[in-house]
N, C-alpha and C. Protein backbone atom coordinates (compact mmCIF):
# COMPACT_ATOMS: atom_id res chain seq x y z
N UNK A 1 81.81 53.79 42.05
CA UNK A 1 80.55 53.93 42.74
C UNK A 1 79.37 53.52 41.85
N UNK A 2 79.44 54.14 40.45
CA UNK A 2 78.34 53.57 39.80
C UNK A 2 78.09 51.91 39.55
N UNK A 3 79.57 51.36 39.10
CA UNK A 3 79.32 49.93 39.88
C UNK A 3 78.38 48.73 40.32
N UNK A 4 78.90 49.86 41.91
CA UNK A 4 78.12 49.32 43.02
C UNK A 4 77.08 49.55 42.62
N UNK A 5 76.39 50.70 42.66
CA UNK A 5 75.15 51.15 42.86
C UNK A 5 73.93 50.36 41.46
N UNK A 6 75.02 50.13 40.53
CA UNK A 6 74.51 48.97 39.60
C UNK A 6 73.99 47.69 39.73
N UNK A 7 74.87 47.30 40.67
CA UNK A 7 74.77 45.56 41.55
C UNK A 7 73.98 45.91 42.39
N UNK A 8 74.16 46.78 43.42
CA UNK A 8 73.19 46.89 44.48
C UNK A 8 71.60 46.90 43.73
N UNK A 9 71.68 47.54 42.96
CA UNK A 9 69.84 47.99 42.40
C UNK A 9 69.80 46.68 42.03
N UNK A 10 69.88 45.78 41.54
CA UNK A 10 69.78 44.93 40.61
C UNK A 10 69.64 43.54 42.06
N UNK A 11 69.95 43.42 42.85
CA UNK A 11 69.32 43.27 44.13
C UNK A 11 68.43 43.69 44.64
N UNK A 12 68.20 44.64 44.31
CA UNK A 12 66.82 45.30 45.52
C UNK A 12 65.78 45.26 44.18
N UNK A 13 65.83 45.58 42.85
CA UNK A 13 64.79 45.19 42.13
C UNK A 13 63.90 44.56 41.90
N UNK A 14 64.28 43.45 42.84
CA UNK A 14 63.42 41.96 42.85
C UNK A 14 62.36 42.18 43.84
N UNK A 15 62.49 43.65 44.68
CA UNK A 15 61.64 43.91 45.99
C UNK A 15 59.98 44.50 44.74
N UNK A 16 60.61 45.32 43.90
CA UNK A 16 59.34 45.58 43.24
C UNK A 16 58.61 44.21 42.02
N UNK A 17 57.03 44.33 42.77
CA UNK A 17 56.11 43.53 42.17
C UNK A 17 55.93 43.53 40.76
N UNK A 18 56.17 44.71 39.87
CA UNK A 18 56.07 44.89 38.74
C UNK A 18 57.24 44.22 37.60
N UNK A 19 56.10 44.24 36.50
CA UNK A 19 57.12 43.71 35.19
C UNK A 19 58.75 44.53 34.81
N UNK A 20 58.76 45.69 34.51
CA UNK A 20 59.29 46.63 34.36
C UNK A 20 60.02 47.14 35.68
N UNK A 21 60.97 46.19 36.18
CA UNK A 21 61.85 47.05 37.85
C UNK A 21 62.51 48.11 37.53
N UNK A 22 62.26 49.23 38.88
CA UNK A 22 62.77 50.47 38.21
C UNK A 22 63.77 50.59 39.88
N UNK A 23 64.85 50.82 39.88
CA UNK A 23 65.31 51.25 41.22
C UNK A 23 66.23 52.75 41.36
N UNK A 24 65.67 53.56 42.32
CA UNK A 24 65.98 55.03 42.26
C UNK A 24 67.13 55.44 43.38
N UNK A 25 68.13 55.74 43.74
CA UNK A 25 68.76 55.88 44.36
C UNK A 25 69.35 57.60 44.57
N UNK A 26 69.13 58.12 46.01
CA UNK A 26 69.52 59.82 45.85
C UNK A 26 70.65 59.75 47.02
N UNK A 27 71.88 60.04 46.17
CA UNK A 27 73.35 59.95 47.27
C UNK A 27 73.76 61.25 46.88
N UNK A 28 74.03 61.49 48.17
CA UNK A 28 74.43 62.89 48.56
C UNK A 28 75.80 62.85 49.53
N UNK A 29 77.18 63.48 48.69
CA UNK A 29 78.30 63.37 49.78
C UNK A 29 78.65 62.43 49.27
N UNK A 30 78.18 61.26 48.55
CA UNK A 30 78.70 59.88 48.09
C UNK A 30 78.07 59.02 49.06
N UNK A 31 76.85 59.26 49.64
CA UNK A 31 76.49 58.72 50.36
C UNK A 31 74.92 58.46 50.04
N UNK A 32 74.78 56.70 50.21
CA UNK A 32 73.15 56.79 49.52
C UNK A 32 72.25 57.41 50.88
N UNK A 33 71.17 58.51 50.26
CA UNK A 33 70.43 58.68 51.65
C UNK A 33 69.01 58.43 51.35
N UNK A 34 68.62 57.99 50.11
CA UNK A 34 66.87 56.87 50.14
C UNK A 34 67.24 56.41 48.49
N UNK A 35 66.86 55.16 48.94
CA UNK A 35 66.20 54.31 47.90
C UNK A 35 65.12 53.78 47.47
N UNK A 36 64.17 54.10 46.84
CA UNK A 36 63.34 53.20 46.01
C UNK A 36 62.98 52.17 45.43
N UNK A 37 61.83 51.52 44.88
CA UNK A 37 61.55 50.30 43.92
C UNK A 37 60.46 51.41 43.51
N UNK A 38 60.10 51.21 42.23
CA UNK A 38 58.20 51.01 41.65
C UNK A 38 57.79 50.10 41.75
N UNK A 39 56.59 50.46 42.47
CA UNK A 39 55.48 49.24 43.31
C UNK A 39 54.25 49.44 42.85
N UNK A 40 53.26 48.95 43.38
CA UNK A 40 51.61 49.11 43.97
C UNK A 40 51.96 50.39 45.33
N UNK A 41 51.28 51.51 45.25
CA UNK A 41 50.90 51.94 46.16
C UNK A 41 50.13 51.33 47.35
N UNK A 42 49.35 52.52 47.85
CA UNK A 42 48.09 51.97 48.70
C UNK A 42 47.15 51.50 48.28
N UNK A 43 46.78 52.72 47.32
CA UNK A 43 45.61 52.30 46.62
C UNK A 43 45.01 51.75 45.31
N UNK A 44 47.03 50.64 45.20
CA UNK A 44 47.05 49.26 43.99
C UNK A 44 46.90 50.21 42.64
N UNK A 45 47.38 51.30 42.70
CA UNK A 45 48.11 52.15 41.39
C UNK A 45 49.71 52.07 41.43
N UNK A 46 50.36 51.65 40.51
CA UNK A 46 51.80 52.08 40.36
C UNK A 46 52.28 53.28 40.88
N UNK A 47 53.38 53.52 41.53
CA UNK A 47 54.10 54.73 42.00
C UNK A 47 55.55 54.52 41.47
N UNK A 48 55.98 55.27 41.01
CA UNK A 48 57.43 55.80 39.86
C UNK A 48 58.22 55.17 40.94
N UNK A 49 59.20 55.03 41.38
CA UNK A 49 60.54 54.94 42.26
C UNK A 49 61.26 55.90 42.30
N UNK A 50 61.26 57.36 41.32
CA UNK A 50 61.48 58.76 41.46
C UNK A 50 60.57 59.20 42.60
N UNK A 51 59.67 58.86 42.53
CA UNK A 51 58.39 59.48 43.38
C UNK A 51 58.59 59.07 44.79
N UNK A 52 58.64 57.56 45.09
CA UNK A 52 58.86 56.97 46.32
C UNK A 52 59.72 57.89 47.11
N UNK A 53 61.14 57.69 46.45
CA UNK A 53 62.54 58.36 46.70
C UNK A 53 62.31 59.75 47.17
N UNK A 54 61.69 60.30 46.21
CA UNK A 54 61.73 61.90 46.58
C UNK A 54 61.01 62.59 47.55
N UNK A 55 59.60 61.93 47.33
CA UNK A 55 58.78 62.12 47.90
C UNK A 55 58.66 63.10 49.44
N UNK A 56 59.37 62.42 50.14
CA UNK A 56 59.78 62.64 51.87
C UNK A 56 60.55 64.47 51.79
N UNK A 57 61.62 64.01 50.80
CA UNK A 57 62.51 65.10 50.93
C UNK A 57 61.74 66.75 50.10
N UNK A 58 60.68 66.50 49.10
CA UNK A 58 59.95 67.74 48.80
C UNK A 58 59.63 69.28 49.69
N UNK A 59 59.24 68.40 51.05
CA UNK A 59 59.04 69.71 52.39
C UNK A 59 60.50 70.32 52.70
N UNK A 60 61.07 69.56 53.25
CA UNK A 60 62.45 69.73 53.49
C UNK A 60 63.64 70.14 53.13
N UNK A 61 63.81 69.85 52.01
CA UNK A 61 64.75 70.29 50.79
C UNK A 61 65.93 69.28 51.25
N UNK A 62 66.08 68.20 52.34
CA UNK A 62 66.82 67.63 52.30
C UNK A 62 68.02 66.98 51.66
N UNK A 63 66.93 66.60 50.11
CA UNK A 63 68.05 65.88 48.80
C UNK A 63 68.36 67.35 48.09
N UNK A 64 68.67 68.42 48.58
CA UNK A 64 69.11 69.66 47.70
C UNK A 64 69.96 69.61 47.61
N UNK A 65 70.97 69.41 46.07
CA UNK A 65 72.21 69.39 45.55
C UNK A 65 72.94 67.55 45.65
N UNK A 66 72.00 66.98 45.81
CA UNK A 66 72.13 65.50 45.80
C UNK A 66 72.25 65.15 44.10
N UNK A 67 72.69 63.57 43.89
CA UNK A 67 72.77 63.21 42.65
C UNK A 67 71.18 61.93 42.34
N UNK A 68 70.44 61.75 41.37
CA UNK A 68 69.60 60.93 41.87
C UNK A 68 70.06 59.66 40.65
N UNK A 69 69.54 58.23 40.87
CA UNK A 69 70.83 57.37 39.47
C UNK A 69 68.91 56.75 39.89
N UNK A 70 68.53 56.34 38.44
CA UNK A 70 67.53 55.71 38.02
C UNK A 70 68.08 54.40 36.95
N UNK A 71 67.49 53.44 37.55
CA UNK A 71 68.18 51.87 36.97
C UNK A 71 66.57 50.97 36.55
N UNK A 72 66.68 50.33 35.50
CA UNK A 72 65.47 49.92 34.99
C UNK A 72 66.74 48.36 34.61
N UNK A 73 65.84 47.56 34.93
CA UNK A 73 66.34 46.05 34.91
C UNK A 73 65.07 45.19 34.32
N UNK A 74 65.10 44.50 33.59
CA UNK A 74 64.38 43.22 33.03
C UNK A 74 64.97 42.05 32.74
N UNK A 75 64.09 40.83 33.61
CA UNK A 75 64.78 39.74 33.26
C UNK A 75 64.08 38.97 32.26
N UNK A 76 65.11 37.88 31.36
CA UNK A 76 64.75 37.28 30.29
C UNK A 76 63.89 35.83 30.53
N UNK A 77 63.70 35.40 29.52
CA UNK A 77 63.27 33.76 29.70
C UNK A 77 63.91 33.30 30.74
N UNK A 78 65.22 33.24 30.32
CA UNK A 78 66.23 32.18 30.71
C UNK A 78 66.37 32.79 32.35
N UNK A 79 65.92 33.58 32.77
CA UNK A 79 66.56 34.26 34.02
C UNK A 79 67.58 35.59 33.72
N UNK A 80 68.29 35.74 32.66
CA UNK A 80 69.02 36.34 33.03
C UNK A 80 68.72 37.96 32.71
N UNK A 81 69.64 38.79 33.70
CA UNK A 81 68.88 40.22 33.73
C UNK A 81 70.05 41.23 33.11
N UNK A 82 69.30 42.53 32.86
CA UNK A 82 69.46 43.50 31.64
C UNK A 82 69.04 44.59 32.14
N UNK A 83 70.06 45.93 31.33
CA UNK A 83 69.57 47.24 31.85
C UNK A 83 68.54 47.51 30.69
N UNK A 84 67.87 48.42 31.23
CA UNK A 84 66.71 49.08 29.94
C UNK A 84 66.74 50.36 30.58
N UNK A 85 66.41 51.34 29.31
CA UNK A 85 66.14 52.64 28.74
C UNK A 85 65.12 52.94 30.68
N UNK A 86 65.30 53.78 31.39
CA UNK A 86 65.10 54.30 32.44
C UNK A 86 65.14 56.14 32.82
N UNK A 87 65.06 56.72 31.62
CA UNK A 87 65.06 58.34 31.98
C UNK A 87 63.88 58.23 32.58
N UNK A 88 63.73 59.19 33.59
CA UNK A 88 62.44 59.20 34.13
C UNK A 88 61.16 60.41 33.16
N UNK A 89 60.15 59.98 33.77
CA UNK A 89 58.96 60.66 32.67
C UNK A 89 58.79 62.10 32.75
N UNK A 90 58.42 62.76 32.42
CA UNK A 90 58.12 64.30 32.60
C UNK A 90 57.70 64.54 33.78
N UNK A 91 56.51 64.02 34.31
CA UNK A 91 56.30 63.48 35.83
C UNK A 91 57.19 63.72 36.92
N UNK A 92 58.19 62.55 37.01
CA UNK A 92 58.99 62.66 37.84
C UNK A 92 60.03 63.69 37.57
N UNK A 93 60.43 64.02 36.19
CA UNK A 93 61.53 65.01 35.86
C UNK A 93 61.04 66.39 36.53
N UNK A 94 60.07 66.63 37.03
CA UNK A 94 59.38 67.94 37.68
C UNK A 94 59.73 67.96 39.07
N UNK A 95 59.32 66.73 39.42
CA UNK A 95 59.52 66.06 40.96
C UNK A 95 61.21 66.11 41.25
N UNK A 96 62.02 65.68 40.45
CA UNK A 96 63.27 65.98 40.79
C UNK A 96 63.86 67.21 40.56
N UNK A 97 63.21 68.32 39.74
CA UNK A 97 63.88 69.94 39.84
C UNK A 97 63.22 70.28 40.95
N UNK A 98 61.81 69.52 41.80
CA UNK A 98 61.40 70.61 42.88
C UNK A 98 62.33 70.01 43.97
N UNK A 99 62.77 69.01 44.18
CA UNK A 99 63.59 68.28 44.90
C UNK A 99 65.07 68.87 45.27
N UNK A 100 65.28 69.84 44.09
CA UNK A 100 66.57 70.46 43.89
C UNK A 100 67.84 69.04 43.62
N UNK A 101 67.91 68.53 43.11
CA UNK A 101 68.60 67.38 42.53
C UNK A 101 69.18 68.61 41.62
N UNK A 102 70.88 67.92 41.78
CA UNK A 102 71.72 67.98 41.03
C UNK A 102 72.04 67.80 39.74
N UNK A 103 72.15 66.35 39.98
CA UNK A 103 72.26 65.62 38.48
C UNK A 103 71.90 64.41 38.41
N UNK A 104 70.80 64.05 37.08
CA UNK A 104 70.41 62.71 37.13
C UNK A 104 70.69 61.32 36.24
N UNK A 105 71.22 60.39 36.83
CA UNK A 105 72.17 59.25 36.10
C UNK A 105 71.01 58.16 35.65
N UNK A 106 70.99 57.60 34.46
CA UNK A 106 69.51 56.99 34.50
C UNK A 106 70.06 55.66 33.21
N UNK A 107 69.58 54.58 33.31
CA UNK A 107 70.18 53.68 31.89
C UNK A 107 69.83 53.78 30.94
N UNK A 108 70.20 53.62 29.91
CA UNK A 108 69.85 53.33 28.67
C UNK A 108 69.83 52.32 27.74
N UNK A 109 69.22 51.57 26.55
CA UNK A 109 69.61 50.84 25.86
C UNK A 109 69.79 51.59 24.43
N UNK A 110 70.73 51.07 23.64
CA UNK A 110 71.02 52.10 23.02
C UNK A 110 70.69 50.91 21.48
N UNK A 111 71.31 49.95 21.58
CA UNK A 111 71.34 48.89 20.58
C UNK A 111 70.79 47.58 21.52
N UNK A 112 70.97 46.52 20.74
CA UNK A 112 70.52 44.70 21.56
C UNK A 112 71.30 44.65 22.74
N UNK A 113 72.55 45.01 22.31
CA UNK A 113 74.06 44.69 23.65
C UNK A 113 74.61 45.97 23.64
N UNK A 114 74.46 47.32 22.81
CA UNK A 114 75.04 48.50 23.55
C UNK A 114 73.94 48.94 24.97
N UNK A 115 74.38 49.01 26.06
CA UNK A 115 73.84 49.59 27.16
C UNK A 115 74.78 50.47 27.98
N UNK A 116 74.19 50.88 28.49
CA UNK A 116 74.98 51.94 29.70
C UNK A 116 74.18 52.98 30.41
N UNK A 117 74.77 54.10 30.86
CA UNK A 117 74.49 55.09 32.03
C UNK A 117 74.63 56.38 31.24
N UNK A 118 73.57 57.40 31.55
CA UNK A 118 73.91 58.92 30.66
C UNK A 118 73.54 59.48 31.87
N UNK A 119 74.57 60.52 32.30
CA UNK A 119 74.09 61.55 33.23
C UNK A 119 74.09 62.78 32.31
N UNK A 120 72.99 63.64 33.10
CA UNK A 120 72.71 64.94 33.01
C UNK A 120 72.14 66.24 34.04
N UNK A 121 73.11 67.22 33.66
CA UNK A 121 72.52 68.55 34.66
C UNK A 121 71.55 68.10 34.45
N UNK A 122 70.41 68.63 35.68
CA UNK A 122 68.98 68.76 36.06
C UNK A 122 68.36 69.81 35.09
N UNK A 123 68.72 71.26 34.99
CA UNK A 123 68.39 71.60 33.85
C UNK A 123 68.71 71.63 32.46
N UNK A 124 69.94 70.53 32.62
CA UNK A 124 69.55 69.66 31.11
C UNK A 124 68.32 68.64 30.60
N UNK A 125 67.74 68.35 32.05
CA UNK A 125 67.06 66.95 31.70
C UNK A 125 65.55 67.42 31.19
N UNK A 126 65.37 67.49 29.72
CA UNK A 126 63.79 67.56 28.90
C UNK A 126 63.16 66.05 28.82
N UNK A 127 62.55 65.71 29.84
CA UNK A 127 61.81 65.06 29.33
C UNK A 127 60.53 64.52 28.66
N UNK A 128 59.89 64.21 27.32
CA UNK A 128 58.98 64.67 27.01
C UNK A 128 57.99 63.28 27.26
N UNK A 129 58.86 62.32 27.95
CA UNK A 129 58.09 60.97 27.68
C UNK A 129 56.73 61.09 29.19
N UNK A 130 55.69 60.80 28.69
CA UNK A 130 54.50 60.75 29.66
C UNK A 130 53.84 59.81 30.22
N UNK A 131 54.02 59.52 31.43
CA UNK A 131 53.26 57.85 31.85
C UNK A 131 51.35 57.93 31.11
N UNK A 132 51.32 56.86 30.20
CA UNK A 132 49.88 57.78 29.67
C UNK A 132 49.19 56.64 31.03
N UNK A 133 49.49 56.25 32.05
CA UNK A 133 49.11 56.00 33.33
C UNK A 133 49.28 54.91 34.04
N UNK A 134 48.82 54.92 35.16
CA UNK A 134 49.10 54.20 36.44
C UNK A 134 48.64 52.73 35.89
N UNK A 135 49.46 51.76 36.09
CA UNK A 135 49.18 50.66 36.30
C UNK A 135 48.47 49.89 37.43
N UNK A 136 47.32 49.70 37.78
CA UNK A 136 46.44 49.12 38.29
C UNK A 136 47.12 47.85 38.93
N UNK A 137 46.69 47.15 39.98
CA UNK A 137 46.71 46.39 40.44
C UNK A 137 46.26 44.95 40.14
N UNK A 138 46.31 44.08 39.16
CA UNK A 138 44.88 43.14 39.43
C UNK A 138 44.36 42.49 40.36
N UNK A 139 43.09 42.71 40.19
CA UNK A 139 42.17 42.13 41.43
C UNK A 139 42.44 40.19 41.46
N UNK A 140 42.34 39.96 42.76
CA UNK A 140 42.34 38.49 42.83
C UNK A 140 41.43 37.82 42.65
């Protein structure tokens, strides 16, 4: 399943406008039930792809006991594409304990060519990293 859900993001990444593609996926049952990109909002500020994702399900508790997999992709000169370091920020790590998320699968780079996937309980996940902010839109 992780896999898939590897290939699949790495397809839909190309939907977000930004340098840095981030794609968020919350499957529950083994079943994906929302996906994400980080985009431009409404109001041409960046929005996380934790945030997109979760967002809906906060009232509801819908994604309660769901798994959430965060995938960060960059492509090179040449075209070709790569996982990158993707834990989500303190920010969203709040947003997914109010969410009641399970457990969260997110990439990493570890070395040039070591990469991979680290999951962790939800109240394992400290994260101390802080968006120091929204990426703006540029004006045309």
């Amino acid at each position: 399943m992780l896999h898939c859900l590897l290939n699949r993001g790495l397809s839909i990444a190309c939907r977000s406008s930004l340098r840095n593609k981030h794609v968020c996926f919350v499957v529950k049952n083994r079943s994906t039930i929302a996906i994400a990109v980080n985009d431009y909002g409404m109001d041409d500020w960046s929005v996380h792809a934790e945030e997109s994702a979760l967002y809906a399900g906060l009232i509801d508790q819908r994604f309660k006991g769901a798994d959430v997999f965060v995938f960060r992709y960059k492509e090179d000169a040449r075209g070709d594409w790569s996982i990158e370091n993707s834990k989500p920020c303190k920010d969203c790590a709040e947003i997914i304990r109010r969410a009641g998320i399970n457990r969260v699968y997110y990439t990493v780079k570890t070395t040039d060519r070591g990469r991979g996937v680290v999951v962790v309980k939800v109240k394992d996940l400290h994260s101390t990293h802080v968006t120091i902010g929204r990426m703006r839109k540029k004006q045309k």
